[in-house]
PDB file of N, CA and C in Angstrom:
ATOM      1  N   UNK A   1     -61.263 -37.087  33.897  1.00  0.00           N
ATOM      2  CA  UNK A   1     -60.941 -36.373  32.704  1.00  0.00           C
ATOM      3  C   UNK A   1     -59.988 -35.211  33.007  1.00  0.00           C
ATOM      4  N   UNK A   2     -59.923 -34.685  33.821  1.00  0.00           N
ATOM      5  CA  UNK A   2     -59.529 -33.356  34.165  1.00  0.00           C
ATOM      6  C   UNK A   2     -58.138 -33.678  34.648  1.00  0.00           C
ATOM      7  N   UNK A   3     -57.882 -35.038  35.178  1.00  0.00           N
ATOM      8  CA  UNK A   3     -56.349 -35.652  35.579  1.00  0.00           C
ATOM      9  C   UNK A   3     -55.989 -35.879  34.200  1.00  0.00           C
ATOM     10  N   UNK A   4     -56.312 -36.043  33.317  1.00  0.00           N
ATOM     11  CA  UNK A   4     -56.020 -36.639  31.978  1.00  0.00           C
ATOM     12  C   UNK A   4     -55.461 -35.268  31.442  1.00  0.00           C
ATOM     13  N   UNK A   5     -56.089 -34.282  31.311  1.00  0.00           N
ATOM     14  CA  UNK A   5     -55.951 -33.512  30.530  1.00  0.00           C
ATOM     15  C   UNK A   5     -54.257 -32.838  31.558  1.00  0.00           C
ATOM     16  N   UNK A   6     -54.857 -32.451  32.986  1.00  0.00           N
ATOM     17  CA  UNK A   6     -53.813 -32.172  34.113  1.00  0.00           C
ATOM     18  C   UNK A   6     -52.398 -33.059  33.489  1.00  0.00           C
ATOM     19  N   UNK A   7     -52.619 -34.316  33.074  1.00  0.00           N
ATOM     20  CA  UNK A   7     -51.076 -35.093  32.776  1.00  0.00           C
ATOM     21  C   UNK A   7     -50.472 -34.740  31.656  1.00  0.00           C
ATOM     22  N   UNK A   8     -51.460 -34.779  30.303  1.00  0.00           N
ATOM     23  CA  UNK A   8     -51.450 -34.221  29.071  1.00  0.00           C
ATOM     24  C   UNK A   8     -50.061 -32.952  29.330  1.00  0.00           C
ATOM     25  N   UNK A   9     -51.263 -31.970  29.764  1.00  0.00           N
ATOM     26  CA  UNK A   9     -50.521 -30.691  30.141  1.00  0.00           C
ATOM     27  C   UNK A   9     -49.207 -30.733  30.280  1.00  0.00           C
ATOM     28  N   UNK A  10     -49.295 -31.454  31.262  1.00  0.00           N
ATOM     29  CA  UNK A  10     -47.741 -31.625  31.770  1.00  0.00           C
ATOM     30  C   UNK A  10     -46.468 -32.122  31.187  1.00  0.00           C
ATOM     31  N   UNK A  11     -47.224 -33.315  30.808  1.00  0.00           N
ATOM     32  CA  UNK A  11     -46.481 -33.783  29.758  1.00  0.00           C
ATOM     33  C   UNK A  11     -46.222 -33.180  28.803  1.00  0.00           C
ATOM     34  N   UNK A  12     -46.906 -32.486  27.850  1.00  0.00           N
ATOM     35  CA  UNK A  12     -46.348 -31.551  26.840  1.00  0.00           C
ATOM     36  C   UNK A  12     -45.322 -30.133  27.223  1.00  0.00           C
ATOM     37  N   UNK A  13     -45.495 -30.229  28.694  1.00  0.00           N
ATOM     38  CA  UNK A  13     -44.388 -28.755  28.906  1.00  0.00           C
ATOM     39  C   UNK A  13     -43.088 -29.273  29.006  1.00  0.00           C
ATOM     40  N   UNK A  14     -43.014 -30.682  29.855  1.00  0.00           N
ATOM     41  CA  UNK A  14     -41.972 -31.336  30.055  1.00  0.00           C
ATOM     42  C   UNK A  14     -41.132 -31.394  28.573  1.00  0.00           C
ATOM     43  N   UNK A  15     -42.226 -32.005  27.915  1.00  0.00           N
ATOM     44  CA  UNK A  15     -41.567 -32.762  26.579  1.00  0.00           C
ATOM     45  C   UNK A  15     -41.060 -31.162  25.451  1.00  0.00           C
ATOM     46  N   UNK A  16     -41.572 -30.290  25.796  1.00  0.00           N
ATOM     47  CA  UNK A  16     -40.959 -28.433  25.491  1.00  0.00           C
ATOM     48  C   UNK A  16     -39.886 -28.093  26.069  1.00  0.00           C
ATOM     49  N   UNK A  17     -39.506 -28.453  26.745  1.00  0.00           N
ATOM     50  CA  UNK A  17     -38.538 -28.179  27.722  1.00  0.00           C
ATOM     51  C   UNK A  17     -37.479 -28.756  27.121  1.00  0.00           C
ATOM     52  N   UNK A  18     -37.296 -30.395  27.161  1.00  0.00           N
ATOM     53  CA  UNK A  18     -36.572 -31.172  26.858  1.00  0.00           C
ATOM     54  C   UNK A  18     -35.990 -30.966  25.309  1.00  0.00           C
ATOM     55  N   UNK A  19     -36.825 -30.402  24.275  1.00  0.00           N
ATOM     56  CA  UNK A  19     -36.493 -30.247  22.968  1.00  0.00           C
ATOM     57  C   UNK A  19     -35.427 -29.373  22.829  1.00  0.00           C
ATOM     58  N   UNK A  20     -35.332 -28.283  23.726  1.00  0.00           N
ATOM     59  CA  UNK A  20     -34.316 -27.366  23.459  1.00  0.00           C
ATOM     60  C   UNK A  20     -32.905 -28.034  23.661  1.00  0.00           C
ATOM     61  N   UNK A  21     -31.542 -27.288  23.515  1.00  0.00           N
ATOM     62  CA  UNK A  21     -30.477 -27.543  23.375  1.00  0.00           C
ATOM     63  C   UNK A  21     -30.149 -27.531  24.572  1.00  0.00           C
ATOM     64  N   UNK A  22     -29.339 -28.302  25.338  1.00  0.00           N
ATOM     65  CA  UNK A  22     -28.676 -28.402  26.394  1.00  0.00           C
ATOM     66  C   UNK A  22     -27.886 -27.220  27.087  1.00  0.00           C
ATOM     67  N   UNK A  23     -27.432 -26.882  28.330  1.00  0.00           N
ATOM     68  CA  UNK A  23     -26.944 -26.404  28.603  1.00  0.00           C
ATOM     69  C   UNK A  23     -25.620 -26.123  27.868  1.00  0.00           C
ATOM     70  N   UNK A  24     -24.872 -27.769  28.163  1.00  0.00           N
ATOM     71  CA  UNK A  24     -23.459 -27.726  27.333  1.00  0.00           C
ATOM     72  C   UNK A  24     -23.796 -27.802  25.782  1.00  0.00           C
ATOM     73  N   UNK A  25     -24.680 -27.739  25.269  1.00  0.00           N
ATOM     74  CA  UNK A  25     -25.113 -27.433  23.932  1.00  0.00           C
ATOM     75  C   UNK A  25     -24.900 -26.045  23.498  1.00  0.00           C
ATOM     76  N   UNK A  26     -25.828 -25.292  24.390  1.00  0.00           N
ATOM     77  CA  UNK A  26     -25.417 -23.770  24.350  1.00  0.00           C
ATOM     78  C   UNK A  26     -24.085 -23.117  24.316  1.00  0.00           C
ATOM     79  N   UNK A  27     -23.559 -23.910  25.137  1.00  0.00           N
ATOM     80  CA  UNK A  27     -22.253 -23.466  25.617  1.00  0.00           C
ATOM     81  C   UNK A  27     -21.210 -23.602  24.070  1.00  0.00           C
ATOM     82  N   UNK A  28     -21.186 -25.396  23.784  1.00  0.00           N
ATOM     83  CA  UNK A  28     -20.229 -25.028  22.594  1.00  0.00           C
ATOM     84  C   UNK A  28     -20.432 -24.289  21.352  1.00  0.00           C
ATOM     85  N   UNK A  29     -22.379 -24.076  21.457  1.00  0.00           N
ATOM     86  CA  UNK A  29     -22.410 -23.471  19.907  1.00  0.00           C
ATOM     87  C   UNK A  29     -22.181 -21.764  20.448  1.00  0.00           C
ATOM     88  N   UNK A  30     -22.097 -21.032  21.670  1.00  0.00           N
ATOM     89  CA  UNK A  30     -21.309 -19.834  21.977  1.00  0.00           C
ATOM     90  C   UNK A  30     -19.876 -19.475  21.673  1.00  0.00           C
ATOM     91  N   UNK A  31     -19.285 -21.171  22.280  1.00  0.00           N
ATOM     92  CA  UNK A  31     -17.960 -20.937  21.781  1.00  0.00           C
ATOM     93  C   UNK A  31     -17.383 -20.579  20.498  1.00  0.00           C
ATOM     94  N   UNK A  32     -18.312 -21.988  19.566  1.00  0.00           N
ATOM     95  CA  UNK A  32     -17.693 -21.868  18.398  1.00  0.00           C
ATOM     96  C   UNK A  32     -18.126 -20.141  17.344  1.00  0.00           C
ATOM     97  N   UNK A  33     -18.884 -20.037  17.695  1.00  0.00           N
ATOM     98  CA  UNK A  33     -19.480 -18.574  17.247  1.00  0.00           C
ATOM     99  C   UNK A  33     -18.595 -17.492  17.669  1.00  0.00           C
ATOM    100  N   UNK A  34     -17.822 -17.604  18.637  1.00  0.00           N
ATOM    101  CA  UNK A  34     -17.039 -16.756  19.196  1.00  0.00           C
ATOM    102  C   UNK A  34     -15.437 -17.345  18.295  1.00  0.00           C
ATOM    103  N   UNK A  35     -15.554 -18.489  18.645  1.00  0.00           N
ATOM    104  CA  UNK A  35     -14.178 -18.632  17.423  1.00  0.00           C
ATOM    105  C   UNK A  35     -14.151 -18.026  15.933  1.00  0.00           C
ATOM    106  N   UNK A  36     -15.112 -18.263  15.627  1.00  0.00           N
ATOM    107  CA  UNK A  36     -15.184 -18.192  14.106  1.00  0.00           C
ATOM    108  C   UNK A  36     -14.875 -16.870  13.889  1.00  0.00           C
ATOM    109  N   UNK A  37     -16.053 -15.441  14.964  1.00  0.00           N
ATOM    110  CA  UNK A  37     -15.358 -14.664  15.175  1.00  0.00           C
ATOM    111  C   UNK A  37     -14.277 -13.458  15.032  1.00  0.00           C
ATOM    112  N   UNK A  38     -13.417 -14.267  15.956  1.00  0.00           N
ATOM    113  CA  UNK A  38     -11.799 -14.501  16.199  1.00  0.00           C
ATOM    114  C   UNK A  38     -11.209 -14.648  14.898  1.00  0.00           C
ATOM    115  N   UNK A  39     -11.543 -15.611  14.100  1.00  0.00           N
ATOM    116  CA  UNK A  39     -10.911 -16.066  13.227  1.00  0.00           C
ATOM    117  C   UNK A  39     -10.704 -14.840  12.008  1.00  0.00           C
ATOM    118  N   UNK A  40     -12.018 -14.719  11.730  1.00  0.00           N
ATOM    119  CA  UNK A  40     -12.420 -13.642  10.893  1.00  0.00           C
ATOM    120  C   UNK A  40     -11.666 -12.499  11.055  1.00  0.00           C
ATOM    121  N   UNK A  41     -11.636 -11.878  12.165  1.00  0.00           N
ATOM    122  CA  UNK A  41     -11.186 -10.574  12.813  1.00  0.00           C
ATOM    123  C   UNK A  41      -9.498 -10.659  12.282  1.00  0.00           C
ATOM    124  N   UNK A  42      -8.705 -12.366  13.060  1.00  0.00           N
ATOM    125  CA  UNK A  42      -6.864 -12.141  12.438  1.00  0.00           C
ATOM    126  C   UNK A  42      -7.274 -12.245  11.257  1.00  0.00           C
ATOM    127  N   UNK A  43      -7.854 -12.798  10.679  1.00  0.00           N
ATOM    128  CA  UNK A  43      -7.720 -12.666   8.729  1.00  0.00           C
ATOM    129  C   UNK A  43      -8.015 -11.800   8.834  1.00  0.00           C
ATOM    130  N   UNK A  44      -8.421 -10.945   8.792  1.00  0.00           N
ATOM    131  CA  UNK A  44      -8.725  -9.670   8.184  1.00  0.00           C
ATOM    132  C   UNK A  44      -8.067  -8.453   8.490  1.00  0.00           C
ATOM    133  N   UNK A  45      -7.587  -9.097   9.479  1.00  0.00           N
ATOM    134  CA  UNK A  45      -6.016  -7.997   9.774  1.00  0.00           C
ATOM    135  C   UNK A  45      -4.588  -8.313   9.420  1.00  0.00           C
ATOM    136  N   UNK A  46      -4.643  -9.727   9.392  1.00  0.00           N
ATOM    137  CA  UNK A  46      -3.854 -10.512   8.273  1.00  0.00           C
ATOM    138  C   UNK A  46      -3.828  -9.821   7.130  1.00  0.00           C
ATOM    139  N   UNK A  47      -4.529  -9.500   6.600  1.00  0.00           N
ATOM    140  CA  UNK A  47      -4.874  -9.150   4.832  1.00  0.00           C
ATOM    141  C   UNK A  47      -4.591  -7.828   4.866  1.00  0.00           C
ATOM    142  N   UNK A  48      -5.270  -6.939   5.520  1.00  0.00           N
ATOM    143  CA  UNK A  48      -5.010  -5.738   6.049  1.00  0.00           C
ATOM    144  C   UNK A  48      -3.334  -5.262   6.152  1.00  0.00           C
ATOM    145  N   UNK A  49      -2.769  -6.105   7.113  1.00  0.00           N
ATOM    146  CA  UNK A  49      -1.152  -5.899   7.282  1.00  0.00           C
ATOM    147  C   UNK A  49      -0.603  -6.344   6.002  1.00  0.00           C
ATOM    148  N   UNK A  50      -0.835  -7.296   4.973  1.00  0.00           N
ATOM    149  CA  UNK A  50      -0.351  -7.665   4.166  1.00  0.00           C
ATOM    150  C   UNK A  50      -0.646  -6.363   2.899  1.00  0.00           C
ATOM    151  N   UNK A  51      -1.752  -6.347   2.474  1.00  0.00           N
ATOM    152  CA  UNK A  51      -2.149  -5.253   1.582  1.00  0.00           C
ATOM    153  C   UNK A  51      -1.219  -3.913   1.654  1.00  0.00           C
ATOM    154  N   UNK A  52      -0.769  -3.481   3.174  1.00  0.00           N
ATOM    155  CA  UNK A  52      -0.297  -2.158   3.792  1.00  0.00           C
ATOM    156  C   UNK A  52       1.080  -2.406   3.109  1.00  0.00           C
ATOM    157  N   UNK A  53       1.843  -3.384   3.438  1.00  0.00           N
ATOM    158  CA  UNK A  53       3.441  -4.031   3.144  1.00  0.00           C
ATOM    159  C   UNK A  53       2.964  -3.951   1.315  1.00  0.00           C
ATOM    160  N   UNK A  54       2.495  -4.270   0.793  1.00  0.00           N
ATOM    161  CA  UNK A  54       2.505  -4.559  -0.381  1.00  0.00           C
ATOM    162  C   UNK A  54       2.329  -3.088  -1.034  1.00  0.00           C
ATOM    163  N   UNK A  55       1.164  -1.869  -0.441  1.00  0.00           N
ATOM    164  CA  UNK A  55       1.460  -0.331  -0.693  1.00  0.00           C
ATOM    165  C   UNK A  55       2.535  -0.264  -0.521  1.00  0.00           C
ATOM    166  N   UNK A  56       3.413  -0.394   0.775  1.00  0.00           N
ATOM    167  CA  UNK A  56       4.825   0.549   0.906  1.00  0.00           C
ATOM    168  C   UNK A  56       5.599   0.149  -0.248  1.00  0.00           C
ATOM    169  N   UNK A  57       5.447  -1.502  -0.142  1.00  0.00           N
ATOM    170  CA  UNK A  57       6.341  -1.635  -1.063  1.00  0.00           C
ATOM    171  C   UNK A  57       6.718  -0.990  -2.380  1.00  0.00           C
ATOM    172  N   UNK A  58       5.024  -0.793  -3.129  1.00  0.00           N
ATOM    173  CA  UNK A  58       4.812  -0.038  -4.608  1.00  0.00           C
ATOM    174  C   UNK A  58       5.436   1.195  -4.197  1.00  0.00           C
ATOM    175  N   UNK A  59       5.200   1.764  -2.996  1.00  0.00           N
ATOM    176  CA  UNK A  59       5.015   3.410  -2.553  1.00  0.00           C
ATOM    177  C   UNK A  59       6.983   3.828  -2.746  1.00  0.00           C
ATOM    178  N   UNK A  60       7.592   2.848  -2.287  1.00  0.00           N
ATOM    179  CA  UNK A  60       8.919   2.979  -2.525  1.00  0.00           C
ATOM    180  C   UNK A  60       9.745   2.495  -3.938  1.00  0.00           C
ATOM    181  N   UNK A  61       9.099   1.469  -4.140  1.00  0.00           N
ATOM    182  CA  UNK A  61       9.659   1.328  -5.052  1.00  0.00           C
ATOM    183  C   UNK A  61       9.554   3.046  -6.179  1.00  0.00           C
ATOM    184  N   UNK A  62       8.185   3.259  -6.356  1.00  0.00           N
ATOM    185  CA  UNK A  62       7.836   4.182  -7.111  1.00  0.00           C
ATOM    186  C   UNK A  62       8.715   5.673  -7.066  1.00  0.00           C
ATOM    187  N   UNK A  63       9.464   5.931  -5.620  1.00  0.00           N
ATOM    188  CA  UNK A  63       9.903   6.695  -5.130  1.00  0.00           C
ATOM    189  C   UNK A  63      11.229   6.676  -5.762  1.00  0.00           C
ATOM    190  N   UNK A  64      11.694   5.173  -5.596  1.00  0.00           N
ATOM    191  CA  UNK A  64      13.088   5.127  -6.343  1.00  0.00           C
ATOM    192  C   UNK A  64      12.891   5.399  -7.614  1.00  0.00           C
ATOM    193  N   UNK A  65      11.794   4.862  -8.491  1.00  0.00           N
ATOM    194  CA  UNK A  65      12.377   4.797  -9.810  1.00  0.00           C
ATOM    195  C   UNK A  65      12.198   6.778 -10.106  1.00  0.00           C
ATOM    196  N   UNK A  66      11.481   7.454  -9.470  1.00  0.00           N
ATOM    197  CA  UNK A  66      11.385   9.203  -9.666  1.00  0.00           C
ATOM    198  C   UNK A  66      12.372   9.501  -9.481  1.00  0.00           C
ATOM    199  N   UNK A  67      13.094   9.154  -8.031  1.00  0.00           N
ATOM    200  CA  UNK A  67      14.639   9.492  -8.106  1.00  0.00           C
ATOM    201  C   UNK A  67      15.544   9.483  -8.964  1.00  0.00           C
ATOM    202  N   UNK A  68      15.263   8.180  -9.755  1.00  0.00           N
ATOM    203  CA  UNK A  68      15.918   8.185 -10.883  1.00  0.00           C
ATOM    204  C   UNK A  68      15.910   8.834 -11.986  1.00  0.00           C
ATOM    205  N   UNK A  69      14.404   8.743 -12.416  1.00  0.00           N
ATOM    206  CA  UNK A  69      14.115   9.632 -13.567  1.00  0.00           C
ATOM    207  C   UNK A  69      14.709  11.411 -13.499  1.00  0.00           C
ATOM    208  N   UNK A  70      14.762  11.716 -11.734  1.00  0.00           N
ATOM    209  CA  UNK A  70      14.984  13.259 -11.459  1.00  0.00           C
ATOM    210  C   UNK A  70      16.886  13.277 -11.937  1.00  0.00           C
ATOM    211  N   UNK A  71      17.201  12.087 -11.299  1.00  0.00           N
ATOM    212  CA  UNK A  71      18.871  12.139 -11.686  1.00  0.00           C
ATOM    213  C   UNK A  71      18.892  12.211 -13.020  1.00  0.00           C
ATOM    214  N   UNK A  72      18.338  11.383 -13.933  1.00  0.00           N
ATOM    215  CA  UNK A  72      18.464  11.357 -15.391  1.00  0.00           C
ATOM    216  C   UNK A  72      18.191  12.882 -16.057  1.00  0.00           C
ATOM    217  N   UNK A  73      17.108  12.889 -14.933  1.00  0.00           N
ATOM    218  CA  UNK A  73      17.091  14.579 -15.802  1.00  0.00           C
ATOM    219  C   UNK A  73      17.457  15.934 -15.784  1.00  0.00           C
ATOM    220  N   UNK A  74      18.345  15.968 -14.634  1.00  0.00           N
ATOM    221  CA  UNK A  74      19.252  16.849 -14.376  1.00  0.00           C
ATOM    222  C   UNK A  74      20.840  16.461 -14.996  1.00  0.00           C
ATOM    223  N   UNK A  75      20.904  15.264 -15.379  1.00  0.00           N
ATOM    224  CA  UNK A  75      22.370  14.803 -16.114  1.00  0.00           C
ATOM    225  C   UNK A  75      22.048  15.415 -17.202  1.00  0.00           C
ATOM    226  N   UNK A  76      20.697  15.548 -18.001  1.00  0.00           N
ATOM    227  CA  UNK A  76      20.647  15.693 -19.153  1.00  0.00           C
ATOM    228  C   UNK A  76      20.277  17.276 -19.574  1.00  0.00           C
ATOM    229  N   UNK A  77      19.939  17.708 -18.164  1.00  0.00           N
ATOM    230  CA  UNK A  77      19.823  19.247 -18.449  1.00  0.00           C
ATOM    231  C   UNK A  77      21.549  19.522 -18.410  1.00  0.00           C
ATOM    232  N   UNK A  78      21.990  19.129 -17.504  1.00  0.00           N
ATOM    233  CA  UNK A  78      23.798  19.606 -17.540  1.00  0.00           C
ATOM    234  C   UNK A  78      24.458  19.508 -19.119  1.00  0.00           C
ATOM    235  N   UNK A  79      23.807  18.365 -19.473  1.00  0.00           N
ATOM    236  CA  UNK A  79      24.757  17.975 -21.073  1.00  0.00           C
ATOM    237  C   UNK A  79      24.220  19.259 -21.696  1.00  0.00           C
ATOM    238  N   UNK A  80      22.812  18.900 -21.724  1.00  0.00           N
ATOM    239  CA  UNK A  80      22.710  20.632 -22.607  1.00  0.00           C
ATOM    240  C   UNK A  80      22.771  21.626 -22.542  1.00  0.00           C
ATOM    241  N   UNK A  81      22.734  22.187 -21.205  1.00  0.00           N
ATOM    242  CA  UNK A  81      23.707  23.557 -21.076  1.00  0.00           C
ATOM    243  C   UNK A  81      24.755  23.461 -20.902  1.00  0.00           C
ATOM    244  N   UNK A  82      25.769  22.620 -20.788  1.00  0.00           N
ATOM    245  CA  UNK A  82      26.932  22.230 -21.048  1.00  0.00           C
ATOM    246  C   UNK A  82      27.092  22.361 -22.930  1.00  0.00           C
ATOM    247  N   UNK A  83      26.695  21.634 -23.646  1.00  0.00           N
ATOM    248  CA  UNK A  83      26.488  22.118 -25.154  1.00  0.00           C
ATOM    249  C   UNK A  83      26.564  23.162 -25.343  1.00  0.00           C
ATOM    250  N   UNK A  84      25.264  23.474 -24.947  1.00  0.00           N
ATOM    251  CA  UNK A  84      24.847  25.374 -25.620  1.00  0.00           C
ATOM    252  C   UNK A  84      25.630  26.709 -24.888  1.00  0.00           C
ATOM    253  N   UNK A  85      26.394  26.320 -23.814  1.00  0.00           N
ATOM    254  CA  UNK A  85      27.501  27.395 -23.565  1.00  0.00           C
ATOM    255  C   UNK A  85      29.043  27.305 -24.639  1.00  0.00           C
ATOM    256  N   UNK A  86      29.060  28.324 -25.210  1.00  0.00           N
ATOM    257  CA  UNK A  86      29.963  28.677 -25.925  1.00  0.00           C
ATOM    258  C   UNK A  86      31.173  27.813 -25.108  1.00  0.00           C
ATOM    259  N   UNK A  87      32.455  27.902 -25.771  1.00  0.00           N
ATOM    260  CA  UNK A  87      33.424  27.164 -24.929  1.00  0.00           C
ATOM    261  C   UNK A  87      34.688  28.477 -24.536  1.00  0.00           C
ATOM    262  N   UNK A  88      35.233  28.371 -23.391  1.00  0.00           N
ATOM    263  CA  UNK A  88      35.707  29.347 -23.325  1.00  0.00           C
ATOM    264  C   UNK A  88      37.001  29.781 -24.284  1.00  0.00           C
ATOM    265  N   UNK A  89      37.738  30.584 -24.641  1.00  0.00           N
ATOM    266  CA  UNK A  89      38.454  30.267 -25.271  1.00  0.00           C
ATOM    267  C   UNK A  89      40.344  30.772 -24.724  1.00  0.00           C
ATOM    268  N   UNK A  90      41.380  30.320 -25.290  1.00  0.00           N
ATOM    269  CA  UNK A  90      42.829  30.166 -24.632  1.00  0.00           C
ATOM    270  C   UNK A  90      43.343  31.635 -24.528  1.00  0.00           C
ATOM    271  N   UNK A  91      44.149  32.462 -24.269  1.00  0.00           N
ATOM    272  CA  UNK A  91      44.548  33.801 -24.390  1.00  0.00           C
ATOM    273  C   UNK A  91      45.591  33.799 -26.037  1.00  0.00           C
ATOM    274  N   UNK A  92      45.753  32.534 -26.581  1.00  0.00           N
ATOM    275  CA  UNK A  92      46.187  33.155 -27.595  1.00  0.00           C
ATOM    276  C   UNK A  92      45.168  33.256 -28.610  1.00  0.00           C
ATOM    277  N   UNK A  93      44.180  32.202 -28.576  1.00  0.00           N
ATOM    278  CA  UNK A  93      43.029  32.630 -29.024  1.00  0.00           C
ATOM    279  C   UNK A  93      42.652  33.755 -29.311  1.00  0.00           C
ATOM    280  N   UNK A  94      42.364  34.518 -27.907  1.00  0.00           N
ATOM    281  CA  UNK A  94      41.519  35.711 -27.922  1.00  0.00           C
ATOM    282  C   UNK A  94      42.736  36.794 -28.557  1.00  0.00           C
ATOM    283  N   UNK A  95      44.125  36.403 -28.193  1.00  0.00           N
ATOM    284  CA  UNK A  95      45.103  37.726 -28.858  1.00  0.00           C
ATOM    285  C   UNK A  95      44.757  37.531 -30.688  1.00  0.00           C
ATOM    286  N   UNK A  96      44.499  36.270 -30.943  1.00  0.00           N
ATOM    287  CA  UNK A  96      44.123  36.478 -32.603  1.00  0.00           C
ATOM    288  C   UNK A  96      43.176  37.161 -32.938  1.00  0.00           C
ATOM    289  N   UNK A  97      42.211  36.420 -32.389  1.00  0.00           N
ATOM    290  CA  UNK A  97      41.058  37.940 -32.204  1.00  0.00           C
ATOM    291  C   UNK A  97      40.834  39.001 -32.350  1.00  0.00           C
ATOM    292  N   UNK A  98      41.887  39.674 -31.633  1.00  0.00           N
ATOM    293  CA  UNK A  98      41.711  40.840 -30.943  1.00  0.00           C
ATOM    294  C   UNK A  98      42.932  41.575 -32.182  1.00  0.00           C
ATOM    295  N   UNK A  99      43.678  40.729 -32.790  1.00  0.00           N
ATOM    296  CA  UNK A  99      44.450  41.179 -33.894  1.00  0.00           C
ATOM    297  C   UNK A  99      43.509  41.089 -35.296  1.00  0.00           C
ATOM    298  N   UNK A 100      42.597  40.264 -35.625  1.00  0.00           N
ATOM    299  CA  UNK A 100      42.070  40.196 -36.477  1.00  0.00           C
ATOM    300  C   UNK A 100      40.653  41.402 -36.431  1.00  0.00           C
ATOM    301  N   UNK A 101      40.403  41.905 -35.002  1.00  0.00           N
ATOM    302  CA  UNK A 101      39.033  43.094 -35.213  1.00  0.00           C
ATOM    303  C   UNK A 101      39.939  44.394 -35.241  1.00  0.00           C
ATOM    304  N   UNK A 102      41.185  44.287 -34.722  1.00  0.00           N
ATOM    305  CA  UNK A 102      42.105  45.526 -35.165  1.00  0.00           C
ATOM    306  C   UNK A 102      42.314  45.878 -36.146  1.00  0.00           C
ATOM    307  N   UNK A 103      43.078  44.718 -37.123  1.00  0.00           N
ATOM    308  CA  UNK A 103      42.907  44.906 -38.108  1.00  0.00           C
ATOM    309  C   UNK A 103      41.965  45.051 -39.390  1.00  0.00           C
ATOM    310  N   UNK A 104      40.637  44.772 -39.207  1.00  0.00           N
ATOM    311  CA  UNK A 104      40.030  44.441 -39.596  1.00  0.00           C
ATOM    312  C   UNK A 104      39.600  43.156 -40.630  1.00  0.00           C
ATOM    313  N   UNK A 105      40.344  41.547 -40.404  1.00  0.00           N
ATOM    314  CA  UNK A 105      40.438  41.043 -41.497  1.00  0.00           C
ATOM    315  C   UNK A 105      41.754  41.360 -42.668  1.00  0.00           C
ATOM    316  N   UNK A 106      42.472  41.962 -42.302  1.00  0.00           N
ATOM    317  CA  UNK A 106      43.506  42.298 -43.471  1.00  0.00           C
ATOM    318  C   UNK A 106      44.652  42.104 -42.677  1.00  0.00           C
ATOM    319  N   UNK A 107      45.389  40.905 -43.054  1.00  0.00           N
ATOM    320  CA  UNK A 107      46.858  40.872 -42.505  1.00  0.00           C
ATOM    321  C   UNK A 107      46.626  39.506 -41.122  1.00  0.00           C
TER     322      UNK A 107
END
């Protein structure tokens, strides 16, 4: 009885043993775990570098169109103080002028 049970024994550690995954079992499901990984890590720096290019891009574009709006709005401050300054006037101009406050209006 005691050889019986002694084989039993044995037999069930053997047959524990054997259930697990192989050496080269281990090995490719390390690898592939390590690929996948990998994989994960360039996508995501993939996306990362892409997202960054796609800010600058807005970041400049946005830059130009202010530039623009700043040019537009200094053209348009010029027109109007350009407007609202009197215009200068010719020297015969000002000699009429200067004959008409002499005289006062008369002549």
């Amino acid at each position: 009885m005691k050889k019986l049970l002694s084989l039993l024994a044995i037999a069930g550690m053997i047959s524990l043993v054997s259930c697990g995954p192989s050496k080269e079992e281990q090995e490719r499901a390390a690898k592939a775990k390590a690929d996948s990984i990998a994989k994960v890590v360039a996508d995501s720096t993939a996306a990362a570098q892409a997202a960054a290019a796609a800010q600058a891009a807005a970041d400049s574009l946005a830059a130009a169109q202010a530039a623009e709006k700043a040019k537009a709005d200094s053209l348009a401050a010029a027109e109007k103080a350009k407007a609202a300054k009197p215009h200068s006037k010719t020297p015969a101009q000002k000699k009429t002028e200067e004959a008409k406050k002499a005289t006062r209006g008369r002549g």
